[in-house]
N, C-alpha and C. Protein backbone atom coordinates (compact mmCIF):
# COMPACT_ATOMS: atom_id res chain seq x y z
N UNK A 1 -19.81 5.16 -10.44
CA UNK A 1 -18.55 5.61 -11.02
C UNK A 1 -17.45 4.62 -10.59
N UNK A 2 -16.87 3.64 -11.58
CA UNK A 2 -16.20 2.52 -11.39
C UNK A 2 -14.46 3.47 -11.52
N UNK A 3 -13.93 2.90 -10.84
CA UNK A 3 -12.19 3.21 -10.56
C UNK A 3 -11.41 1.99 -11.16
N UNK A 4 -10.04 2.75 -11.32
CA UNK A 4 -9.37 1.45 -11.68
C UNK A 4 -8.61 0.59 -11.15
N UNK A 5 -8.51 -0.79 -11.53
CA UNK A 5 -8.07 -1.55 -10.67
C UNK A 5 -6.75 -1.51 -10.29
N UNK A 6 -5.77 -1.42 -9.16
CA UNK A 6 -4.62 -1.67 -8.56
C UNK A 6 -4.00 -2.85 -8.15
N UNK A 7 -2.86 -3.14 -8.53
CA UNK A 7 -1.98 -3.98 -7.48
C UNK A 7 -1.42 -3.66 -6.58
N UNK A 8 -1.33 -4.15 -5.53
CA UNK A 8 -0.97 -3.26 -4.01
C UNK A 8 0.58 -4.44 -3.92
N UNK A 9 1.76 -3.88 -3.67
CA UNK A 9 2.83 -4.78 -3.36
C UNK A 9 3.74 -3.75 -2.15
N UNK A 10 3.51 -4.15 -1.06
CA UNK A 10 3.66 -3.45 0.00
C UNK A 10 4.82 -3.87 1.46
N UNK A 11 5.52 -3.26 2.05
CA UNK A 11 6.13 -3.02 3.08
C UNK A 11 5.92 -2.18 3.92
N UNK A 12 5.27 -2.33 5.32
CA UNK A 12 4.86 -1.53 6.26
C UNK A 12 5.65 -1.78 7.68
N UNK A 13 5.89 -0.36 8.18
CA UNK A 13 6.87 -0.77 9.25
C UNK A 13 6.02 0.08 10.41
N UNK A 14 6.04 -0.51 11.83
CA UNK A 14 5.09 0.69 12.60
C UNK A 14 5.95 0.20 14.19
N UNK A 15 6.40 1.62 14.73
CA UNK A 15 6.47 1.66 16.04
C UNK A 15 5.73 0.57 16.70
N UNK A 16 4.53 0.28 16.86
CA UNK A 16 2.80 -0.31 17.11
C UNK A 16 2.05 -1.13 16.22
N UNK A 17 2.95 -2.52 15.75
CA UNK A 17 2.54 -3.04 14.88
C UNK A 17 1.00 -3.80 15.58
N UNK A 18 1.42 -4.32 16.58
CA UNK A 18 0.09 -4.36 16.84
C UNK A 18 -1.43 -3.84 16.97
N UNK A 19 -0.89 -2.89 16.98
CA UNK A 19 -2.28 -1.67 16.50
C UNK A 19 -2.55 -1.15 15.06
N UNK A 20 -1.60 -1.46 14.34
CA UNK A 20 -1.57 -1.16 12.96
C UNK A 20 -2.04 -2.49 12.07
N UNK A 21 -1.77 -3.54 12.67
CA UNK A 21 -2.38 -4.81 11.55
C UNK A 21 -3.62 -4.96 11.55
N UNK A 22 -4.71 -5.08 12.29
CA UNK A 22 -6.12 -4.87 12.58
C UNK A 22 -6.61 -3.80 11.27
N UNK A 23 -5.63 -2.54 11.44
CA UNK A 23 -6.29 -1.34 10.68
C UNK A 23 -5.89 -1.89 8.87
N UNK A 24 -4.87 -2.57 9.01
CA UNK A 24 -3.95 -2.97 7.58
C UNK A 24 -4.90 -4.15 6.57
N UNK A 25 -5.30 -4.84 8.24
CA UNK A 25 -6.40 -6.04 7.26
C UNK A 25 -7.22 -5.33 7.34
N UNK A 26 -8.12 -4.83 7.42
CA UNK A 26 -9.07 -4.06 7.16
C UNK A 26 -9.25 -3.19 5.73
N UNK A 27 -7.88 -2.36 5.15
CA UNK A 27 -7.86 -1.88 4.65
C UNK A 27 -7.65 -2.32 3.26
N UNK A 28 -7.15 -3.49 3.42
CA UNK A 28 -6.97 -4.37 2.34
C UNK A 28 -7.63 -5.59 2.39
N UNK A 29 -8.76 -5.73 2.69
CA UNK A 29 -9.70 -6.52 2.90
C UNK A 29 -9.74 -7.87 1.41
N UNK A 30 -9.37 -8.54 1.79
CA UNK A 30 -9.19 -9.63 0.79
C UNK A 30 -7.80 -10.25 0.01
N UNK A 31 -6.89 -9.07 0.85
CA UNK A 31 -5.54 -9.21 0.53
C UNK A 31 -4.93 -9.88 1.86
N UNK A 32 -3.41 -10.42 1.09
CA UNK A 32 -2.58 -11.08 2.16
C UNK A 32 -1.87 -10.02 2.64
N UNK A 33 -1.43 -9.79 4.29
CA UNK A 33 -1.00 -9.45 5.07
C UNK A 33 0.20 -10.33 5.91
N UNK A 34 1.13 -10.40 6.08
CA UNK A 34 1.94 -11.31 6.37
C UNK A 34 3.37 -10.22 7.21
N UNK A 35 3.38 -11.27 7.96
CA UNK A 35 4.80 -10.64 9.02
C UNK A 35 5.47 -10.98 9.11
N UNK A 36 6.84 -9.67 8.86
CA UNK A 36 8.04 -10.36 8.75
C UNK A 36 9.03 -9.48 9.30
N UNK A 37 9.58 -10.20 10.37
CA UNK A 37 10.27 -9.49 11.41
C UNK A 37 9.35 -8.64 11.84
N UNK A 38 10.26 -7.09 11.53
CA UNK A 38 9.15 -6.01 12.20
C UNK A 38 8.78 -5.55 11.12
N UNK A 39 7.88 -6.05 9.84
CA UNK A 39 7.63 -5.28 9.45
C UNK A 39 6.49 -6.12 8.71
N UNK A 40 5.51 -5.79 7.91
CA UNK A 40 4.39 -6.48 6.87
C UNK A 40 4.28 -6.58 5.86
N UNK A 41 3.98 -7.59 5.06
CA UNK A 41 4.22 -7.51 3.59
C UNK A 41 2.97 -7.97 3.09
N UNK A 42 2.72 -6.86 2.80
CA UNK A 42 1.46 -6.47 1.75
C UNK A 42 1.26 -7.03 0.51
N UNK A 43 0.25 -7.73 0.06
CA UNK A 43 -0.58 -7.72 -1.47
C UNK A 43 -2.12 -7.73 -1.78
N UNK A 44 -1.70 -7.09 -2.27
CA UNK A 44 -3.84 -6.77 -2.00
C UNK A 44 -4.09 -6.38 -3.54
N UNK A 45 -5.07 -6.40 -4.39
CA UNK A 45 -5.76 -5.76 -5.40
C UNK A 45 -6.80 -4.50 -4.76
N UNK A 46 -6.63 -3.28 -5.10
CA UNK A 46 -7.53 -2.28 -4.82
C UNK A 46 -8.23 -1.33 -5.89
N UNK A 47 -9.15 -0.88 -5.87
CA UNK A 47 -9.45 -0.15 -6.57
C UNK A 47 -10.14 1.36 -6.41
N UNK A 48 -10.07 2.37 -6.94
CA UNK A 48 -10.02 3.78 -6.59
C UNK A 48 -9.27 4.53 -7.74
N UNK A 49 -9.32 5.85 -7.76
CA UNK A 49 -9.25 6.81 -9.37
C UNK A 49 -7.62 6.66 -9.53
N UNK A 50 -7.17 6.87 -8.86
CA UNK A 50 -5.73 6.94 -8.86
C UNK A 50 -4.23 6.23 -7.94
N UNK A 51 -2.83 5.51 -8.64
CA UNK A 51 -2.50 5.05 -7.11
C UNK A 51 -2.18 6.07 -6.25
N UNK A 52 -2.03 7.52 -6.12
CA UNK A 52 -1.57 8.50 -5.25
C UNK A 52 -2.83 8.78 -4.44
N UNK A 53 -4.20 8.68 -4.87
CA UNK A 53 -5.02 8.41 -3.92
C UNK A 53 -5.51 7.06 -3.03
N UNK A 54 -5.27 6.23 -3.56
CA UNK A 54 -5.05 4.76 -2.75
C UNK A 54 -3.99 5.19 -2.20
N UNK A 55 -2.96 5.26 -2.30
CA UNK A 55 -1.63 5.44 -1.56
C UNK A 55 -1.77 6.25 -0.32
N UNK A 56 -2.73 7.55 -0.86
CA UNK A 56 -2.86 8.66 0.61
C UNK A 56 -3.90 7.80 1.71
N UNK A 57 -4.99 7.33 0.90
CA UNK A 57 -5.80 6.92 2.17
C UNK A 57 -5.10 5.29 2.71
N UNK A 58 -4.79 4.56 2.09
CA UNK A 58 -3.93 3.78 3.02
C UNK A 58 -3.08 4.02 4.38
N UNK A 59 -2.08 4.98 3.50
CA UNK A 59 -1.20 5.69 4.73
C UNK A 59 -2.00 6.70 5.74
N UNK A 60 -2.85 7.40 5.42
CA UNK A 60 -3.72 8.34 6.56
C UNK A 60 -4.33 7.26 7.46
N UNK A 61 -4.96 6.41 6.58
CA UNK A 61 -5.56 4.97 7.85
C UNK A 61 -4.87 4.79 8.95
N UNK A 62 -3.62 4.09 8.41
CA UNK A 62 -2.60 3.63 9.04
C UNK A 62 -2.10 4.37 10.16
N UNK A 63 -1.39 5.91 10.16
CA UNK A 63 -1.57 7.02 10.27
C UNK A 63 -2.23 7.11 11.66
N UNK A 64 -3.49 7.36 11.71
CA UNK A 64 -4.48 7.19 12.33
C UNK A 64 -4.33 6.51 13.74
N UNK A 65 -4.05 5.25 13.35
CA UNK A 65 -4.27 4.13 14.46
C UNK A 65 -2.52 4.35 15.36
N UNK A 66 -1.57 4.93 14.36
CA UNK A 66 -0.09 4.80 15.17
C UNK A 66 0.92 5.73 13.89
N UNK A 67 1.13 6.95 14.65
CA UNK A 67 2.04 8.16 13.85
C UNK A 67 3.16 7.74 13.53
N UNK A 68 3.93 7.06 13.65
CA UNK A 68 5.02 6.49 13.11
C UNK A 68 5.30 5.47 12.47
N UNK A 69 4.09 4.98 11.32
CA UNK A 69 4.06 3.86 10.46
C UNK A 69 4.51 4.81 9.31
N UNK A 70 4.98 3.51 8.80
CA UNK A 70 5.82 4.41 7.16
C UNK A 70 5.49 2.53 5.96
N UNK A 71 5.34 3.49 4.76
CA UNK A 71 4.63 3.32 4.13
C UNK A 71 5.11 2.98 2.71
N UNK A 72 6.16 1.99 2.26
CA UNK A 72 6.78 1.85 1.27
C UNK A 72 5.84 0.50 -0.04
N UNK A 73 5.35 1.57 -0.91
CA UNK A 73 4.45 0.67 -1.95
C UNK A 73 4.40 0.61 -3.37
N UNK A 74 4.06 -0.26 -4.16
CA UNK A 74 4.11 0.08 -5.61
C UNK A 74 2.98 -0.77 -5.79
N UNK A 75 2.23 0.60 -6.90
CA UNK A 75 1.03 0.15 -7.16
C UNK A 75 1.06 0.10 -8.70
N UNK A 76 0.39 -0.92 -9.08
CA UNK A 76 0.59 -1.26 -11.12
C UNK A 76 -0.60 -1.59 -10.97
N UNK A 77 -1.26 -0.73 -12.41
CA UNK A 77 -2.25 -0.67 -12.90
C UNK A 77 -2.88 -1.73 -13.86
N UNK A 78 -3.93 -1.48 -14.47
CA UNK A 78 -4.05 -2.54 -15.19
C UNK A 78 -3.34 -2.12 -16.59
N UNK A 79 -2.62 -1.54 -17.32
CA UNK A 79 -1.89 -0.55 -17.94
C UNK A 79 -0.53 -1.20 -18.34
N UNK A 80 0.10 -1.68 -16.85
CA UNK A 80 1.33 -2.40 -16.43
C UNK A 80 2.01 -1.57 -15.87
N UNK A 81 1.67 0.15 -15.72
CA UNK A 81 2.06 1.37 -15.43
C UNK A 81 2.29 0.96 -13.51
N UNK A 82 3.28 0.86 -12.95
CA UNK A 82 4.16 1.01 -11.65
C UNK A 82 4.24 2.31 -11.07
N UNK A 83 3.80 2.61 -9.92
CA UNK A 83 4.51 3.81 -9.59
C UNK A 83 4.89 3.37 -8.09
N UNK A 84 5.86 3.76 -7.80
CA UNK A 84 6.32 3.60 -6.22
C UNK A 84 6.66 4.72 -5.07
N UNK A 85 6.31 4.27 -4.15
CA UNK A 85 5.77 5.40 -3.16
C UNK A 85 6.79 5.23 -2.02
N UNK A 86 7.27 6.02 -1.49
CA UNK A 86 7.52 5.91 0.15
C UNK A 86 6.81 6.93 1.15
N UNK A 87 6.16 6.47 1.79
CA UNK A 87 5.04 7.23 2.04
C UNK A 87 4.14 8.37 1.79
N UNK A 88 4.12 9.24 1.43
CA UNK A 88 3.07 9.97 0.58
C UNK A 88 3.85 10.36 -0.87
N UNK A 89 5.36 9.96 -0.23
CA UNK A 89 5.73 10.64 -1.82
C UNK A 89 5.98 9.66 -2.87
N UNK A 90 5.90 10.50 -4.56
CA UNK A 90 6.34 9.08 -4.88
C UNK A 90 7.56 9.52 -5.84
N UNK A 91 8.02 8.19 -5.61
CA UNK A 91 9.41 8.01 -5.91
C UNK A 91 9.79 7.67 -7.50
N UNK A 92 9.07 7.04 -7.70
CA UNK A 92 9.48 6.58 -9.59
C UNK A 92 8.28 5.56 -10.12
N UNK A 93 8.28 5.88 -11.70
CA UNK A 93 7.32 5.26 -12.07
C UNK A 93 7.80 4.75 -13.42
N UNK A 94 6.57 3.71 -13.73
CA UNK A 94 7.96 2.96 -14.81
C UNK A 94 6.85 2.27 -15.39
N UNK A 95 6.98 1.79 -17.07
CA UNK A 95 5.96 0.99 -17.34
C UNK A 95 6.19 -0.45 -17.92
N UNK A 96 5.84 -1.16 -17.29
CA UNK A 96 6.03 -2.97 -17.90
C UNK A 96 6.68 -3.75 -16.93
N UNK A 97 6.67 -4.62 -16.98
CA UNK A 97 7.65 -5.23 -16.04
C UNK A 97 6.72 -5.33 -14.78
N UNK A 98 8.07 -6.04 -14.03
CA UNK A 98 7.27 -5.98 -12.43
C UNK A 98 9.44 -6.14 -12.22
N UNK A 99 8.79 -5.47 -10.76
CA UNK A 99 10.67 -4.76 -10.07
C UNK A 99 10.56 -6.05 -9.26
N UNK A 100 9.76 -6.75 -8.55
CA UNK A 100 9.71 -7.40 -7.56
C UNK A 100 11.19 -8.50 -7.69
């Protein structure tokens, strides 16, 4: 049962960044991870049924390794369909374009 594909365009901020990047490359395994100041900037392609379920298990990962990571993302489909998240919730969704 194939899922659909995601764009991951991401900002991660953690009390414990050092305990959180290990879990971040991992999770986005083939994506760039990059640091800036205190915080990470995410791009990864993922795939899974929905972005609100990529979105939850990202952040529960994360989560996991250090309780005070927060979780600001927008994931576009193959669709062109955007939706943007700040950590579990999401915030707005929009179709075409890229906000970046």
């Amino acid at each position: 049962m194939a899922g659909k594909r995601f764009k991951l365009v991401a900002r991660v901020s953690s009390s414990s960044p050092k305990v959180v990047r290990p879990v971040l490359e991992g999770a986005v395994a083939g994506g760039s991870v990059k640091e800036s100041g205190d915080e990470f900037l995410v791009e990864a392609e993922m795939e899974g049924e929905s972005a609100k379920d990529l979105n939850r298990s990202l952040l529960s990962a994360l989560r996991k390794a250090e309780k005070r990571t927060r979780l600001r993302a927008e994931w576009t489909s193959e669709d062109g369909t955007t939706q943007r998240f700040f950590d579990y919730v999401l915030k707005k969704t929009y179709k075409g374009g890229s906000s970046s």
